[in-house]
C-alpha atoms as a PDB file:
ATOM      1  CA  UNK A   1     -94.836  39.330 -54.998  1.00  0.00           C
ATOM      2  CA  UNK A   2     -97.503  40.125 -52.522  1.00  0.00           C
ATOM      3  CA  UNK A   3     -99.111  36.960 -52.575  1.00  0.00           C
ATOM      4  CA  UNK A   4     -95.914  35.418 -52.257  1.00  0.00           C
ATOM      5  CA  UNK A   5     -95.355  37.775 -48.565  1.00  0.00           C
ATOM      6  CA  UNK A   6     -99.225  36.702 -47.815  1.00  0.00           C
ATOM      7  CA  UNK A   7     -98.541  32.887 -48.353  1.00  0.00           C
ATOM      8  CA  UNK A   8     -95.853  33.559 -45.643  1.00  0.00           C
ATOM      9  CA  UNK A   9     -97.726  35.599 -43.240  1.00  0.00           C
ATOM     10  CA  UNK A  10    -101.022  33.185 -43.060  1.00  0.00           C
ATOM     11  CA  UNK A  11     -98.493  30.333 -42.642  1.00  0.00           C
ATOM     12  CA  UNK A  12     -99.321  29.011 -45.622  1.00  0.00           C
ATOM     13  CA  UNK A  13    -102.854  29.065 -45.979  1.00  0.00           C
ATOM     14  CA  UNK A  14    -102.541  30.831 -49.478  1.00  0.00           C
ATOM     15  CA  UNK A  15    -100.118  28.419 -51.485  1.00  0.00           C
ATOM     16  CA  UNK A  16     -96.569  30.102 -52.402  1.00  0.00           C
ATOM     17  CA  UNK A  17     -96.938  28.698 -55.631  1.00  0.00           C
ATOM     18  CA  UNK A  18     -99.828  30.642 -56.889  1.00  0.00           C
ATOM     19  CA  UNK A  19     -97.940  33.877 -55.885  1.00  0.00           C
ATOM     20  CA  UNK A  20     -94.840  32.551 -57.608  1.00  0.00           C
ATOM     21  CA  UNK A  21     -97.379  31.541 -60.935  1.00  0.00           C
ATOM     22  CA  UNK A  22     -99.012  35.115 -60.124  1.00  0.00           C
ATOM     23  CA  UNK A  23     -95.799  37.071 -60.102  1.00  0.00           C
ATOM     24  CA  UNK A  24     -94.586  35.001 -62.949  1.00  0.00           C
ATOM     25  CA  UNK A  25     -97.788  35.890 -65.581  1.00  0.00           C
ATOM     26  CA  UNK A  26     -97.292  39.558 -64.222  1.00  0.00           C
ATOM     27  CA  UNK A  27     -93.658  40.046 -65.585  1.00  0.00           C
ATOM     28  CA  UNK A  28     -94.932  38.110 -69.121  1.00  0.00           C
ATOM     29  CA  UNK A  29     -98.406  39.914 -69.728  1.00  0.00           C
ATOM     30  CA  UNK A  30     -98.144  42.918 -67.665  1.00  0.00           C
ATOM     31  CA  UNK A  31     -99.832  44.769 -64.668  1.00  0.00           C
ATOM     32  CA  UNK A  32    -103.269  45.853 -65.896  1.00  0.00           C
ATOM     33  CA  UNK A  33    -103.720  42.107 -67.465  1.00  0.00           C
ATOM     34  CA  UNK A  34    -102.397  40.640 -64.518  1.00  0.00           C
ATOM     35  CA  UNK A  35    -104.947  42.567 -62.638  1.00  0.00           C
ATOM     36  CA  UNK A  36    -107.986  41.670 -64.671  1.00  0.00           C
ATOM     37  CA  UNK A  37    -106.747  37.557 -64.606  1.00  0.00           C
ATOM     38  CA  UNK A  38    -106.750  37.632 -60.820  1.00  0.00           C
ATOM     39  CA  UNK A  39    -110.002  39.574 -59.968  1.00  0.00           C
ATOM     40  CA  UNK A  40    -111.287  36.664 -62.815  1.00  0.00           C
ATOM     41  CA  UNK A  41    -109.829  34.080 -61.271  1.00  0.00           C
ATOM     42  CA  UNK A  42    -111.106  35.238 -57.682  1.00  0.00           C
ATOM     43  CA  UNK A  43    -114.514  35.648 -58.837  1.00  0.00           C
ATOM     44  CA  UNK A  44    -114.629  32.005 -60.105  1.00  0.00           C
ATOM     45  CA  UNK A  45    -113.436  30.669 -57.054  1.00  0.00           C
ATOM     46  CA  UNK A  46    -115.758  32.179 -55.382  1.00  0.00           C
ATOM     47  CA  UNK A  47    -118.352  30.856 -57.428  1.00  0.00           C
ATOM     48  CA  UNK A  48    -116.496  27.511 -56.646  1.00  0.00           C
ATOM     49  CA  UNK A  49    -116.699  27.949 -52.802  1.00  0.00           C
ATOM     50  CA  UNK A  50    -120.336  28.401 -52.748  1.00  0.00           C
ATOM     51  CA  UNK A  51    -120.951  25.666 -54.634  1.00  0.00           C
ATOM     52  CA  UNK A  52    -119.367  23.390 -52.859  1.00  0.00           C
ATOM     53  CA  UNK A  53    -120.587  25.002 -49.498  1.00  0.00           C
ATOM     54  CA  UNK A  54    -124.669  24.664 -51.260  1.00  0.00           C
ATOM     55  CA  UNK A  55    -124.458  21.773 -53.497  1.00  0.00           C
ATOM     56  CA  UNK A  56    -121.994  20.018 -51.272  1.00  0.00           C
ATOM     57  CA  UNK A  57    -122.907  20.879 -47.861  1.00  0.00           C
ATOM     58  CA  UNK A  58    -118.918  21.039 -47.242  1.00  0.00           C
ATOM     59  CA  UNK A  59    -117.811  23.182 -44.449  1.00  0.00           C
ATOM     60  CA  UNK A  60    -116.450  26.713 -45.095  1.00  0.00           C
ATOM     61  CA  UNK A  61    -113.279  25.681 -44.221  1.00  0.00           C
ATOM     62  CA  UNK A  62    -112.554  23.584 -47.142  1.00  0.00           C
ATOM     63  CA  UNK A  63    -109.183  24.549 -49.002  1.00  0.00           C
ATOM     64  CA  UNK A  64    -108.726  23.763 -52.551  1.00  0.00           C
ATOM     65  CA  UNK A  65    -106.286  24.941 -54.886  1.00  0.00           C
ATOM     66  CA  UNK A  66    -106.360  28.245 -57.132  1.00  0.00           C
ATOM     67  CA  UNK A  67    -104.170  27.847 -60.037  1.00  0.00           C
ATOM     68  CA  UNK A  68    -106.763  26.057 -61.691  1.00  0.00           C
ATOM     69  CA  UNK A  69    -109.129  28.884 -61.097  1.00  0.00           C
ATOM     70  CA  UNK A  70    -106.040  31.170 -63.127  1.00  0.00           C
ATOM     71  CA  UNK A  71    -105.894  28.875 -65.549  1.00  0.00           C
ATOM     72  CA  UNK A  72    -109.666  29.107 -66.223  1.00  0.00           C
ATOM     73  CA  UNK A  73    -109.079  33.303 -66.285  1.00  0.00           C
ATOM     74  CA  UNK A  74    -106.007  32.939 -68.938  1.00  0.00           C
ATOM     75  CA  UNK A  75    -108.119  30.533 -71.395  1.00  0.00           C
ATOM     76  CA  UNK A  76    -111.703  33.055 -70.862  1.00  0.00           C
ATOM     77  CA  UNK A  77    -109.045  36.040 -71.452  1.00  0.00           C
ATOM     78  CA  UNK A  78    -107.650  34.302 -74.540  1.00  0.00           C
ATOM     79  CA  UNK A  79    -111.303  33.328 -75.884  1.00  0.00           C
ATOM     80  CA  UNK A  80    -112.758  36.282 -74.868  1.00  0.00           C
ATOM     81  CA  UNK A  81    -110.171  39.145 -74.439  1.00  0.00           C
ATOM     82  CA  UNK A  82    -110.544  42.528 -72.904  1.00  0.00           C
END
């Protein structure tokens, strides 16, 4: 839910969506998991966003979306686990 208050208070900039997705995985899997997907999924967008500012030359700026980036965390914590 916090990222659902945070996509209202930067006006958007962070999707409602991925706080609704968020929120959503945290009442199926739980807190802790929740938790350990999201840190995951920040860290690979990270990775993403200096990539793309290196390799790409784009500007920081540049939005893109992060449910794909969750999606990527879920399948590594399914492969992978713990």
């Amino acid at each position: 839910m916090m990222m659902v208050m945070m996509s209202r208070w930067t006006n958007g900039k962070i999707g409602e969506g991925d706080g609704i997705v968020v929120a959503a995985m945290g009442m199926l899997i739980g807190w802790y998991e929740i938790l350990l997907l999201f840190s995951q999924a920040c860290f690979l967008s990270a990775g993403y966003g200096l990539w793309l500012m290196v390799v790409r030359k784009s500007g920081k700026n540049r939005a893109f979306p992060f449910i794909p980036f969750l999606f990527m965390a879920v399948l590594l914590f399914l492969f992978f686990g713990r």
